[in-house]
PDB file of N, CA and C in Angstrom:
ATOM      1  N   UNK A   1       0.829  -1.174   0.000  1.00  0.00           N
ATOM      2  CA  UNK A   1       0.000   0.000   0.000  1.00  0.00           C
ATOM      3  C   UNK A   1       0.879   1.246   0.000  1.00  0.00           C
ATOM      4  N   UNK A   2       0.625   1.991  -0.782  1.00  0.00           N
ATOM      5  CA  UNK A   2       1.685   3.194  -1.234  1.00  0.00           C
ATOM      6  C   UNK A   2       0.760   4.752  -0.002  1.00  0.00           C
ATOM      7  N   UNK A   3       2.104   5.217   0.951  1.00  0.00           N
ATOM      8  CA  UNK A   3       1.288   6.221   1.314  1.00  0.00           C
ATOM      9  C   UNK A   3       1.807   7.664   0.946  1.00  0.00           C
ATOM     10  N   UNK A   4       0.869   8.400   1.048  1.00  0.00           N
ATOM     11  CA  UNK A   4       0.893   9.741   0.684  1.00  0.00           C
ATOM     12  C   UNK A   4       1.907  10.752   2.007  1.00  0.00           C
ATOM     13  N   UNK A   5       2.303  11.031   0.882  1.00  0.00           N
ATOM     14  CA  UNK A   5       3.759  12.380   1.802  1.00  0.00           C
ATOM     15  C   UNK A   5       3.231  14.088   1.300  1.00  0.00           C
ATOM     16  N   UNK A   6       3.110  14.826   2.234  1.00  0.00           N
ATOM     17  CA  UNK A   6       3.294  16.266   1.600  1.00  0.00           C
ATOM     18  C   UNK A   6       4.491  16.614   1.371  1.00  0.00           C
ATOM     19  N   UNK A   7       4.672  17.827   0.706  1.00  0.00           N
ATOM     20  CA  UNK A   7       6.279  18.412   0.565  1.00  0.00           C
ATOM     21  C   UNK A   7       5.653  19.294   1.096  1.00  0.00           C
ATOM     22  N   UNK A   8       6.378  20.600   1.694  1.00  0.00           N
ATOM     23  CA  UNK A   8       6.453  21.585   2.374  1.00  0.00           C
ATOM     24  C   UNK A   8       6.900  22.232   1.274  1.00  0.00           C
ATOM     25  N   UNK A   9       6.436  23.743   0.846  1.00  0.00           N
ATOM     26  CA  UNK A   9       7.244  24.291   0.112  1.00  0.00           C
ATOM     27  C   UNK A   9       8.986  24.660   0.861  1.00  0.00           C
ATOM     28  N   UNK A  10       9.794  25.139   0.422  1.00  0.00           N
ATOM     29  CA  UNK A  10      11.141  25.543   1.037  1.00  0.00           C
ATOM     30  C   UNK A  10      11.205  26.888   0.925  1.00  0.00           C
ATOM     31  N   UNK A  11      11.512  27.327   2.301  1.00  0.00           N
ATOM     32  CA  UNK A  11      11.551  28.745   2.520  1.00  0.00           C
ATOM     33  C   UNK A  11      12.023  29.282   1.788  1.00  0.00           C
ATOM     34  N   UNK A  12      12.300  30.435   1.478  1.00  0.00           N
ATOM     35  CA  UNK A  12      12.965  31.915   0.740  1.00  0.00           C
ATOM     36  C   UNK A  12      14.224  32.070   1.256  1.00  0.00           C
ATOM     37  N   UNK A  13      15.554  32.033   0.227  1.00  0.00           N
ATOM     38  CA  UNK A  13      16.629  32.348   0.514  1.00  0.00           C
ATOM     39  C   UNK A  13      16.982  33.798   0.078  1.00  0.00           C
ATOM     40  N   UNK A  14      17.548  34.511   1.062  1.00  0.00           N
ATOM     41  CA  UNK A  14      18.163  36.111   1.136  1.00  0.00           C
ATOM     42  C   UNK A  14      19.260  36.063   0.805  1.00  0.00           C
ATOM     43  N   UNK A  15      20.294  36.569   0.379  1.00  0.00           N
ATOM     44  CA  UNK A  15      21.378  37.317   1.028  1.00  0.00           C
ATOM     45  C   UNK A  15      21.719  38.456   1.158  1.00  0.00           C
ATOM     46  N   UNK A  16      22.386  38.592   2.392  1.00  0.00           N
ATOM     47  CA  UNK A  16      22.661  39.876   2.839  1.00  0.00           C
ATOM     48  C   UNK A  16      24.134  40.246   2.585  1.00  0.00           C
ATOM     49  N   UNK A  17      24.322  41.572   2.514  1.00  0.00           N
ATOM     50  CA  UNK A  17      25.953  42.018   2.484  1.00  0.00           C
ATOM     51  C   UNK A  17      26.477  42.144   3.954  1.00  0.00           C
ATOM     52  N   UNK A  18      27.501  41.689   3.901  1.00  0.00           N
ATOM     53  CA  UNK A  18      27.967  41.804   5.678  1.00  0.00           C
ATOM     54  C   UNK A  18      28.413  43.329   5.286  1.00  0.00           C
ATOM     55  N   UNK A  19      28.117  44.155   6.508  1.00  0.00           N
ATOM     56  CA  UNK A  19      28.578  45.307   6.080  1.00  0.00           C
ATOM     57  C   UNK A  19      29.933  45.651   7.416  1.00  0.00           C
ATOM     58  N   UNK A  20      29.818  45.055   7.912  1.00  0.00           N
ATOM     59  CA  UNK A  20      30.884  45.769   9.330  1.00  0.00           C
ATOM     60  C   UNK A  20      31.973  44.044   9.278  1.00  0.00           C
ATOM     61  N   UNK A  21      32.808  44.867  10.569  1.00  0.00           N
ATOM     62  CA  UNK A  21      33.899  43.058  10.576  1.00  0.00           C
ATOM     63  C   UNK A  21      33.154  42.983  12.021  1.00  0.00           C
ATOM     64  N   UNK A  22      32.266  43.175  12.999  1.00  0.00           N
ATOM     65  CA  UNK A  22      32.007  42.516  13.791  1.00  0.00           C
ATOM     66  C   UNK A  22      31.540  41.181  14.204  1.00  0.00           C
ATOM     67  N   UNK A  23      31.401  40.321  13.204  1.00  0.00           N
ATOM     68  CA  UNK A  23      31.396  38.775  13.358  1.00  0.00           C
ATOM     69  C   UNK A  23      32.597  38.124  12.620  1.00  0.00           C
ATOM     70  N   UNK A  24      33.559  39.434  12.356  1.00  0.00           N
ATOM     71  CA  UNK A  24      34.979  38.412  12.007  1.00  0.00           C
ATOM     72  C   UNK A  24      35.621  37.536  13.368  1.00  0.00           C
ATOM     73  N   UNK A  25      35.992  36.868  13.191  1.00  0.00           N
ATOM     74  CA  UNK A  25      36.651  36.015  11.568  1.00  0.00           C
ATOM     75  C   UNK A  25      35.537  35.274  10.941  1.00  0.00           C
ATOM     76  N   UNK A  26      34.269  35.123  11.597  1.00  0.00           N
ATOM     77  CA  UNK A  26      33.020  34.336  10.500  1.00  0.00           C
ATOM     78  C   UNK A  26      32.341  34.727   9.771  1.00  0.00           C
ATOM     79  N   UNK A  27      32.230  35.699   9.547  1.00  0.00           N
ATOM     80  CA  UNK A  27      32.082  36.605   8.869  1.00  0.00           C
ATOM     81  C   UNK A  27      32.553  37.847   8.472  1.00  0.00           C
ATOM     82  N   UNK A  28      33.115  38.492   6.622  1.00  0.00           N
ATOM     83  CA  UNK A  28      34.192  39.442   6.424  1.00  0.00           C
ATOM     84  C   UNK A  28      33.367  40.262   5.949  1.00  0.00           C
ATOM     85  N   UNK A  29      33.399  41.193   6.062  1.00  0.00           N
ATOM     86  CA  UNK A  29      32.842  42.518   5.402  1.00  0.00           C
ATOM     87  C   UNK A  29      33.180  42.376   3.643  1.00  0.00           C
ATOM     88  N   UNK A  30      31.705  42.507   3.035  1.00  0.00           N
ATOM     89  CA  UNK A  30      31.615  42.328   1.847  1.00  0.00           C
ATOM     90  C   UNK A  30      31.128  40.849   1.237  1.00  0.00           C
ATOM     91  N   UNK A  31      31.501  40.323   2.136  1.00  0.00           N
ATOM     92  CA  UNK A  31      30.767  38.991   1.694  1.00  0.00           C
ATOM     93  C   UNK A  31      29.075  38.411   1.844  1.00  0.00           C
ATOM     94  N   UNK A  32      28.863  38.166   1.469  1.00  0.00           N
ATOM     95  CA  UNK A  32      27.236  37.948   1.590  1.00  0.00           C
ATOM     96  C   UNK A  32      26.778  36.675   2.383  1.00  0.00           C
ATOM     97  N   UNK A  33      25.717  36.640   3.310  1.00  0.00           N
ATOM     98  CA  UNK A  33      25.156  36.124   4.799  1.00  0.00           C
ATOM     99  C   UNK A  33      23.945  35.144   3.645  1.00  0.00           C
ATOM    100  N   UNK A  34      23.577  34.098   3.707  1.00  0.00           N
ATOM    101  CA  UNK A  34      22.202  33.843   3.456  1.00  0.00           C
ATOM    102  C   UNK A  34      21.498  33.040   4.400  1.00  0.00           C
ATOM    103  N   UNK A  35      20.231  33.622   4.390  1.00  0.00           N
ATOM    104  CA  UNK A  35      19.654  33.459   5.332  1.00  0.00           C
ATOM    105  C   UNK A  35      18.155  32.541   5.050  1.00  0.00           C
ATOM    106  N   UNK A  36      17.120  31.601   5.782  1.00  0.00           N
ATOM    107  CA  UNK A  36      16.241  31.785   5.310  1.00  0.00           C
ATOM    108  C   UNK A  36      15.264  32.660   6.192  1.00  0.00           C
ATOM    109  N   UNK A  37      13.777  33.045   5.021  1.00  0.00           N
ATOM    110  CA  UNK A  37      12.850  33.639   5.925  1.00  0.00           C
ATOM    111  C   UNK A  37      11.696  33.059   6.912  1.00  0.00           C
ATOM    112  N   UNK A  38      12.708  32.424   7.325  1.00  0.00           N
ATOM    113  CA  UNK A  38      11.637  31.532   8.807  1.00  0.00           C
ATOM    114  C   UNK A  38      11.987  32.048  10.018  1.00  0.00           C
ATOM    115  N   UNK A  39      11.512  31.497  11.025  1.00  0.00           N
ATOM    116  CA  UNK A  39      11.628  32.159  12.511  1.00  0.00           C
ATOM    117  C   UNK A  39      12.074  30.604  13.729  1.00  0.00           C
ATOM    118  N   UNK A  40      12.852  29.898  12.863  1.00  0.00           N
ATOM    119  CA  UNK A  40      12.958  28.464  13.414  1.00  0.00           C
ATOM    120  C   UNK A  40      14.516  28.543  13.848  1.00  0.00           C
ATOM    121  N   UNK A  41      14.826  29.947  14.386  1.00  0.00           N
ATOM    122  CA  UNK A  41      16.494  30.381  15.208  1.00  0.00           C
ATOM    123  C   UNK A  41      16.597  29.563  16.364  1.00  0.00           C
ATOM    124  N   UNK A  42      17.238  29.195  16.410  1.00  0.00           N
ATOM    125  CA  UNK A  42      17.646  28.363  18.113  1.00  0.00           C
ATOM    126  C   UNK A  42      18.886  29.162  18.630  1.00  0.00           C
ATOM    127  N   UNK A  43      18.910  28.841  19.495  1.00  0.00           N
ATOM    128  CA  UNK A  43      20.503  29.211  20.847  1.00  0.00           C
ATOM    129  C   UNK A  43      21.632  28.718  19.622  1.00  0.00           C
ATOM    130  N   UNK A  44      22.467  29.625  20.086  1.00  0.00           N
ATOM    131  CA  UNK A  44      23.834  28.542  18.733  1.00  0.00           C
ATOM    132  C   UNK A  44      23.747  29.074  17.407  1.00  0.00           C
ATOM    133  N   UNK A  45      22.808  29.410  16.729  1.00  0.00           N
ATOM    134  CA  UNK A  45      22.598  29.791  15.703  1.00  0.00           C
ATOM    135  C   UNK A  45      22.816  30.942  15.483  1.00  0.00           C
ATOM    136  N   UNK A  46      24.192  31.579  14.587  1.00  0.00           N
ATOM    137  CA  UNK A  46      24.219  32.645  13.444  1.00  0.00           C
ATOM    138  C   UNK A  46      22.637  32.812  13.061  1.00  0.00           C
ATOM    139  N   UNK A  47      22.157  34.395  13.167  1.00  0.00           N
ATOM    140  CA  UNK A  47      20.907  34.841  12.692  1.00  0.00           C
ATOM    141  C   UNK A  47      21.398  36.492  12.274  1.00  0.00           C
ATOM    142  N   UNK A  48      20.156  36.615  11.686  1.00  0.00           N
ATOM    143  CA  UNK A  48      19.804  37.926  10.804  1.00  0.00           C
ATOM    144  C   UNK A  48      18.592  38.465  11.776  1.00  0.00           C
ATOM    145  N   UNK A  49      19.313  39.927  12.158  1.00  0.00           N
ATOM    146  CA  UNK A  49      18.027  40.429  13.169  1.00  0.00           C
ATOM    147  C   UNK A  49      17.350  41.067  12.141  1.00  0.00           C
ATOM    148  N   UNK A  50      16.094  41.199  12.190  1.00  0.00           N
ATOM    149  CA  UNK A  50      15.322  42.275  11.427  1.00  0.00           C
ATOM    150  C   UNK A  50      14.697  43.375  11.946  1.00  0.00           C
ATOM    151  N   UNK A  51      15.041  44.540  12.702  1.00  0.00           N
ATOM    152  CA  UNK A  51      14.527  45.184  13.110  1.00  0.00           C
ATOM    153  C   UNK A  51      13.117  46.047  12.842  1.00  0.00           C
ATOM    154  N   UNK A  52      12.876  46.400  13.764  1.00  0.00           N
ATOM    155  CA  UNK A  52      11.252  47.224  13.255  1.00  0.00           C
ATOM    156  C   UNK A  52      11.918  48.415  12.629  1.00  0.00           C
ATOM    157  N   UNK A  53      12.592  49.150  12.678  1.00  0.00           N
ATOM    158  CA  UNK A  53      13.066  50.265  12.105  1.00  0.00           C
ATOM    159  C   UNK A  53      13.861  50.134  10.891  1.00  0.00           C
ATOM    160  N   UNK A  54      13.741  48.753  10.314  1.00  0.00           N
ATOM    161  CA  UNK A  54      14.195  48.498   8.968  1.00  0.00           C
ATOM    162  C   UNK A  54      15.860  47.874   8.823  1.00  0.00           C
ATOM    163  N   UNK A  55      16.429  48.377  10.330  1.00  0.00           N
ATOM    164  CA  UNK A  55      17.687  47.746   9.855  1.00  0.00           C
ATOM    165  C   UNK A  55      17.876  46.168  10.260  1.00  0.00           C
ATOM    166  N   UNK A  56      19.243  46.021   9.610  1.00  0.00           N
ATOM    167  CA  UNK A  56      19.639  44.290  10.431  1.00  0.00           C
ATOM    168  C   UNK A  56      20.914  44.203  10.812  1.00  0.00           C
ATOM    169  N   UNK A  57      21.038  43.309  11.635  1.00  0.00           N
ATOM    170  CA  UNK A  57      22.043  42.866  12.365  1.00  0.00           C
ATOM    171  C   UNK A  57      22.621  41.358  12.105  1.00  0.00           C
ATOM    172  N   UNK A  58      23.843  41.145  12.004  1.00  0.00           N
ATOM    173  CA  UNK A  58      23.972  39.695  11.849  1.00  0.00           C
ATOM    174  C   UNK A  58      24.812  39.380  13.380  1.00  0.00           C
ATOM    175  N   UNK A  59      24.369  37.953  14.100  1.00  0.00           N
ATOM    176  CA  UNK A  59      24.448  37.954  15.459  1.00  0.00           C
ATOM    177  C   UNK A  59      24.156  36.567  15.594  1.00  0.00           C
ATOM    178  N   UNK A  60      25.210  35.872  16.843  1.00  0.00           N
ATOM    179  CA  UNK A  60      24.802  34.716  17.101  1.00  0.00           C
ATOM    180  C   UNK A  60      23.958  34.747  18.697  1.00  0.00           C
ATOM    181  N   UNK A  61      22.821  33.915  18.325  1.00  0.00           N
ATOM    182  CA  UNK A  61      21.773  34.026  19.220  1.00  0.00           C
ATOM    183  C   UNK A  61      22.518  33.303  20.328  1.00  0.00           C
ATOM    184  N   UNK A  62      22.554  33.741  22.009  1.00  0.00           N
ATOM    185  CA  UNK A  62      22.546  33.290  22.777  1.00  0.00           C
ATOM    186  C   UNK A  62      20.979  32.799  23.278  1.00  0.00           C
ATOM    187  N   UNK A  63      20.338  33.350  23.518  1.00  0.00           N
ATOM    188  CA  UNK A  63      19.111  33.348  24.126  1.00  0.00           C
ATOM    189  C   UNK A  63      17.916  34.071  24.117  1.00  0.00           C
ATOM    190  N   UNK A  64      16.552  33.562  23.696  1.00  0.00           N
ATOM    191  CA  UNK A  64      15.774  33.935  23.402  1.00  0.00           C
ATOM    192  C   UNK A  64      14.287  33.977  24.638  1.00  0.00           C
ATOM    193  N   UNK A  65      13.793  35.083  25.253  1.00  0.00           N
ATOM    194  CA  UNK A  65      12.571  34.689  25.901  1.00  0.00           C
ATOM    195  C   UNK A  65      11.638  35.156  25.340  1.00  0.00           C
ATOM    196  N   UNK A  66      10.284  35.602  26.231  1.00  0.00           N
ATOM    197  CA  UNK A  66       9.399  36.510  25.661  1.00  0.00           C
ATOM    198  C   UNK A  66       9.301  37.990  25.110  1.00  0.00           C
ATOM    199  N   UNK A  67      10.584  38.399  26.118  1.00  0.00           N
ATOM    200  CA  UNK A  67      10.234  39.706  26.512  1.00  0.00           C
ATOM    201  C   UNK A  67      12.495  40.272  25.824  1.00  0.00           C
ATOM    202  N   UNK A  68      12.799  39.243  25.822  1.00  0.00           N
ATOM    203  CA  UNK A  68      14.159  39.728  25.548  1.00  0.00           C
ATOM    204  C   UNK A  68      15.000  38.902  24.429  1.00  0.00           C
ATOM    205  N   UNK A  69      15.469  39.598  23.702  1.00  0.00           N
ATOM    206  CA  UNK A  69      17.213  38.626  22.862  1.00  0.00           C
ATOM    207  C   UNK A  69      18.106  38.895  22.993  1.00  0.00           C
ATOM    208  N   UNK A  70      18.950  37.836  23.701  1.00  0.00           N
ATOM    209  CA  UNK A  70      20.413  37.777  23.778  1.00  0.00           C
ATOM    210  C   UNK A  70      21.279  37.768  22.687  1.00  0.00           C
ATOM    211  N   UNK A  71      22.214  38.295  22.077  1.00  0.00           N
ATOM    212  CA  UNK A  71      23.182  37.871  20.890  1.00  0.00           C
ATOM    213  C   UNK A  71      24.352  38.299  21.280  1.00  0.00           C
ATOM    214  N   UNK A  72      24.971  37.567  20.667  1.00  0.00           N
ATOM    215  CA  UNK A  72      26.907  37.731  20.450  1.00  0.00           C
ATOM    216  C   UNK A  72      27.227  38.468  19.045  1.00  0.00           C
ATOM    217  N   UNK A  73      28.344  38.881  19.441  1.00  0.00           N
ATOM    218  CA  UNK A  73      28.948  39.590  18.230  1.00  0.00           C
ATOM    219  C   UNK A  73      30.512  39.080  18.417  1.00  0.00           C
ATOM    220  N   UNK A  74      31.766  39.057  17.033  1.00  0.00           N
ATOM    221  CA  UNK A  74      32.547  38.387  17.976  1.00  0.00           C
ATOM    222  C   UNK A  74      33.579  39.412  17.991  1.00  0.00           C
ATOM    223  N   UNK A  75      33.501  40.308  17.108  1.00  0.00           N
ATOM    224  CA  UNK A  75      34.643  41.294  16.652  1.00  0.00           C
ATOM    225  C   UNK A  75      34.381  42.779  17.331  1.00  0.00           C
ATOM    226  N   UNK A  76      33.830  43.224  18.165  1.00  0.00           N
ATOM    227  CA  UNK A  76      34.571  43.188  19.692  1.00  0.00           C
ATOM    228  C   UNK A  76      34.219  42.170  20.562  1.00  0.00           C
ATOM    229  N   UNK A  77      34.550  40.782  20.963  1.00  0.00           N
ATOM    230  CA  UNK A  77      34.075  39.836  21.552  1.00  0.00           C
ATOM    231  C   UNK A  77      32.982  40.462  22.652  1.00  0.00           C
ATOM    232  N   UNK A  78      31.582  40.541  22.384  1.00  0.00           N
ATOM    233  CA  UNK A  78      30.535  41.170  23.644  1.00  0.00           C
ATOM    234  C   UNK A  78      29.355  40.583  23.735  1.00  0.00           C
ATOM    235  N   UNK A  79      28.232  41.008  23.865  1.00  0.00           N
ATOM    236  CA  UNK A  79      26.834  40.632  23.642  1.00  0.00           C
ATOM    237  C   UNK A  79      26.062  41.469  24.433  1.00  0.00           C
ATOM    238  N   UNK A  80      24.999  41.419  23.794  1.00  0.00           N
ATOM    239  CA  UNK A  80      23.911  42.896  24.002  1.00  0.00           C
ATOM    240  C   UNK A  80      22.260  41.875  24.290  1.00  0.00           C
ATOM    241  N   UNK A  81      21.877  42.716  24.682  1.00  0.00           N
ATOM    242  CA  UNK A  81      20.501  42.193  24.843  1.00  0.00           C
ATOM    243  C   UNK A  81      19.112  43.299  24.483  1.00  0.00           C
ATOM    244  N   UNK A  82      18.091  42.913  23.642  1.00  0.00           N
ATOM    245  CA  UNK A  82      17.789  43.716  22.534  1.00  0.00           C
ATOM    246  C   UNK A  82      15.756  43.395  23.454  1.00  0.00           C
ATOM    247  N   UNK A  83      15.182  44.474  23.991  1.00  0.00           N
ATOM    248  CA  UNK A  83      14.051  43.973  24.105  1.00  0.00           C
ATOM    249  C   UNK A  83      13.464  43.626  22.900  1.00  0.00           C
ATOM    250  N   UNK A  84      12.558  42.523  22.469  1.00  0.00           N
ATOM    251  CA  UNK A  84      11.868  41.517  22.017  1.00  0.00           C
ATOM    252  C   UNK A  84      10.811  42.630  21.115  1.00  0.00           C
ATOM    253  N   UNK A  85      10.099  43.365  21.741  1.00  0.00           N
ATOM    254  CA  UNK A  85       9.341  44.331  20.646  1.00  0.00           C
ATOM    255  C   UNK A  85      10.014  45.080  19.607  1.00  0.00           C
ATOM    256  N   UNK A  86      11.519  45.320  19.935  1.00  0.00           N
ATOM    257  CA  UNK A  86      12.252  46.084  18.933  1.00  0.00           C
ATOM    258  C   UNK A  86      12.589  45.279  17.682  1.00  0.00           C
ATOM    259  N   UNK A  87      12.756  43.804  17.474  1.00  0.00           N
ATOM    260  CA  UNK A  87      12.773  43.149  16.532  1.00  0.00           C
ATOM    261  C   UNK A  87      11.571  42.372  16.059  1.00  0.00           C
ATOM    262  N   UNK A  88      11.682  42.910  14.896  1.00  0.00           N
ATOM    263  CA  UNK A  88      10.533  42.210  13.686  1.00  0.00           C
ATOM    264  C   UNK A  88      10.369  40.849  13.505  1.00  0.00           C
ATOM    265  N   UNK A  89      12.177  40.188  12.947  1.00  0.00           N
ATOM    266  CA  UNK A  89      12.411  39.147  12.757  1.00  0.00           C
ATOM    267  C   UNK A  89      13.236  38.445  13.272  1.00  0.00           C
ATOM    268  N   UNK A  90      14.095  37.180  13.826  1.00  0.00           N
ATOM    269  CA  UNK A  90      15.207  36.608  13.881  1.00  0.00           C
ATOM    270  C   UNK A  90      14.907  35.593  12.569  1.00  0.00           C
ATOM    271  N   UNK A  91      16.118  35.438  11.707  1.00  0.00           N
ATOM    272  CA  UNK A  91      15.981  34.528  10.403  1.00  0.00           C
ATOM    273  C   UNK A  91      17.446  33.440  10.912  1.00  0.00           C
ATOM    274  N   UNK A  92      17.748  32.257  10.841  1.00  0.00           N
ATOM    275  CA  UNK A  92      18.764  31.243  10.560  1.00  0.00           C
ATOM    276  C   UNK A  92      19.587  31.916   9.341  1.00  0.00           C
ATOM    277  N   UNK A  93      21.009  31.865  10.044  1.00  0.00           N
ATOM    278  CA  UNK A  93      21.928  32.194   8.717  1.00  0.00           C
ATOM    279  C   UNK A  93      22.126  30.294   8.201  1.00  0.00           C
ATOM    280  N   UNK A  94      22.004  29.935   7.092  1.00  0.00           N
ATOM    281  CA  UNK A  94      22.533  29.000   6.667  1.00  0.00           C
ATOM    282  C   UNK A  94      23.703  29.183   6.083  1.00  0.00           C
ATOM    283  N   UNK A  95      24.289  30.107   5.458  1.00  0.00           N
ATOM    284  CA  UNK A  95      25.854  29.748   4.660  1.00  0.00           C
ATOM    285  C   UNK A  95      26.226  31.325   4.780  1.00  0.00           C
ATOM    286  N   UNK A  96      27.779  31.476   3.997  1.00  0.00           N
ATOM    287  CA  UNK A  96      28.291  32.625   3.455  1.00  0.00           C
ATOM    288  C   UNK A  96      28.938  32.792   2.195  1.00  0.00           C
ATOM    289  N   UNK A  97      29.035  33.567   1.540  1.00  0.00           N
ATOM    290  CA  UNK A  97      29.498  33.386  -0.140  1.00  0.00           C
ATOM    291  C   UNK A  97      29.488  34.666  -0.323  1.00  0.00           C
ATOM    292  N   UNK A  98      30.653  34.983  -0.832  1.00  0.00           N
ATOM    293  CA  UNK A  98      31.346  36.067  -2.035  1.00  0.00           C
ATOM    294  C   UNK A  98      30.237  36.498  -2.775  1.00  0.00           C
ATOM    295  N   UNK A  99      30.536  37.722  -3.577  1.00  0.00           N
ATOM    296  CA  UNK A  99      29.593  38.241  -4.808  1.00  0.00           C
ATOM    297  C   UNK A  99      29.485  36.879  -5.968  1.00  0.00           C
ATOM    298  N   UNK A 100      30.785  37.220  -6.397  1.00  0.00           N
ATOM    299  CA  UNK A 100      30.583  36.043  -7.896  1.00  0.00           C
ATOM    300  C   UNK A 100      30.170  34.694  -7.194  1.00  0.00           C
ATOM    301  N   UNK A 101      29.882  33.759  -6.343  1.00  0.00           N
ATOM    302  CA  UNK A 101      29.434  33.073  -6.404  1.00  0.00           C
ATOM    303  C   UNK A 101      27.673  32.735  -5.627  1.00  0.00           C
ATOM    304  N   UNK A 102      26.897  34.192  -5.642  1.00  0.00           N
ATOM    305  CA  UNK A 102      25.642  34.425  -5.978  1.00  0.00           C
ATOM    306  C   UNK A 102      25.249  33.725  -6.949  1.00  0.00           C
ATOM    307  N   UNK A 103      26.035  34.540  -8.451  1.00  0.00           N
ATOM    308  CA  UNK A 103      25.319  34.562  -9.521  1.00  0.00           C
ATOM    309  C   UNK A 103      24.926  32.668 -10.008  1.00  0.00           C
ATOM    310  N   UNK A 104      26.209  31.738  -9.499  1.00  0.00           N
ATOM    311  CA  UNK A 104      25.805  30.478  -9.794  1.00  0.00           C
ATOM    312  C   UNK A 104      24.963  29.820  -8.904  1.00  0.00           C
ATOM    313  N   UNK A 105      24.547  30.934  -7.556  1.00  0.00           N
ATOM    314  CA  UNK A 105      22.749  30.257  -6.800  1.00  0.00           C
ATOM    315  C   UNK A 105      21.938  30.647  -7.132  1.00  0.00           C
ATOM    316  N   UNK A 106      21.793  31.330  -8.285  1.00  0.00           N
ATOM    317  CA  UNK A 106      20.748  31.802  -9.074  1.00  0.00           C
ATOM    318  C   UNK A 106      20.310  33.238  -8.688  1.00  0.00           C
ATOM    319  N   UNK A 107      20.978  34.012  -7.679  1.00  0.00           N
ATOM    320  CA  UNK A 107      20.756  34.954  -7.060  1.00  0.00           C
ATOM    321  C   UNK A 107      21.159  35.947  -8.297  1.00  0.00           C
ATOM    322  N   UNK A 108      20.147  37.063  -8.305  1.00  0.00           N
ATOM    323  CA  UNK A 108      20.456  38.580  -9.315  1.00  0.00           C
ATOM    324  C   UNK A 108      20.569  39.742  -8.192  1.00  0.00           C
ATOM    325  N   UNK A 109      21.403  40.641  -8.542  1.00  0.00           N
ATOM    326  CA  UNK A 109      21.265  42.040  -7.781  1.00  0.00           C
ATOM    327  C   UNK A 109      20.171  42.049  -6.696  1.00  0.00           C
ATOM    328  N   UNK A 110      18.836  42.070  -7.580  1.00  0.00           N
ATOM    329  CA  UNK A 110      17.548  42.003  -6.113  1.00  0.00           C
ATOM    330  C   UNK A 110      17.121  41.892  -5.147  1.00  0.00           C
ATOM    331  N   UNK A 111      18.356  40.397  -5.432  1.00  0.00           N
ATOM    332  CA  UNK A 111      17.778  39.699  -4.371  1.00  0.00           C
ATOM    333  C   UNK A 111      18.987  39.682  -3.256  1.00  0.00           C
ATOM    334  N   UNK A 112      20.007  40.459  -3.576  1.00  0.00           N
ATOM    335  CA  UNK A 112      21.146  40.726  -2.830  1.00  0.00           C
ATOM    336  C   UNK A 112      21.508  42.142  -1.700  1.00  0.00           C
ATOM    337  N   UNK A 113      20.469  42.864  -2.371  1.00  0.00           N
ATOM    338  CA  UNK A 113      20.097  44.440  -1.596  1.00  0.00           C
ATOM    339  C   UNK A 113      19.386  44.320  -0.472  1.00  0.00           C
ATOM    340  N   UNK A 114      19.429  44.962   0.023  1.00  0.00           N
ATOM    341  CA  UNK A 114      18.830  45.177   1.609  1.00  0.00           C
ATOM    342  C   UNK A 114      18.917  46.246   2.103  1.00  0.00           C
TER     343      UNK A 114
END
């Protein structure tokens, strides 16, 4: 008897430009962050803050409650804690990659701005 599976569609991949060296050495200024657009960040996890005021942050999540987010930064080795209404989004960084090798993930300009 053959059974039935859904697929899930697969989230939306971003990338972002690292713009500062504060997550060097894991990240270099100029290189591009991708991220997806889900909200499935855990402790440990490189993320993309999305702020309500439009900007972002790239940051490894220490800790998450209701009311607060913890993150690391490593390049001044610190961590800040961000009340919870001020961010829009936390996204999972999955990888990092250079400009020229966008263009062979199918990524155009567009989808590289932020």
């Amino acid at each position: 008897m053959a059974t039935k599976h859904s697929i899930e569609p697969l989230p939306a991949l971003v990338a972002l430009r690292v713009a500062s060296q504060e997550m060097f050495p894991r990240f270099i200024a100029g290189e591009y962050v991708l991220y997806e657009e889900t909200d499935d960040a855990a402790p440990g996890d490189e993320v993309v803050l999305v702020m309500h005021d439009g900007s972002t942050k790239i940051r490894k999540l220490i800790e998450r409650t209701d009311g607060r987010v913890r993150v690391a930064m490593y390049s001044p080795n610190s961590t800040a804690t961000f009340n919870a209404s001020g961010i829009a989004a936390i996204h999972p960084v999955v990888g990092c990659r250079r400009a020229p090798e966008l263009a062979s993930l199918g990524f155009v300009p567009e989808n590289v701005s932020r």
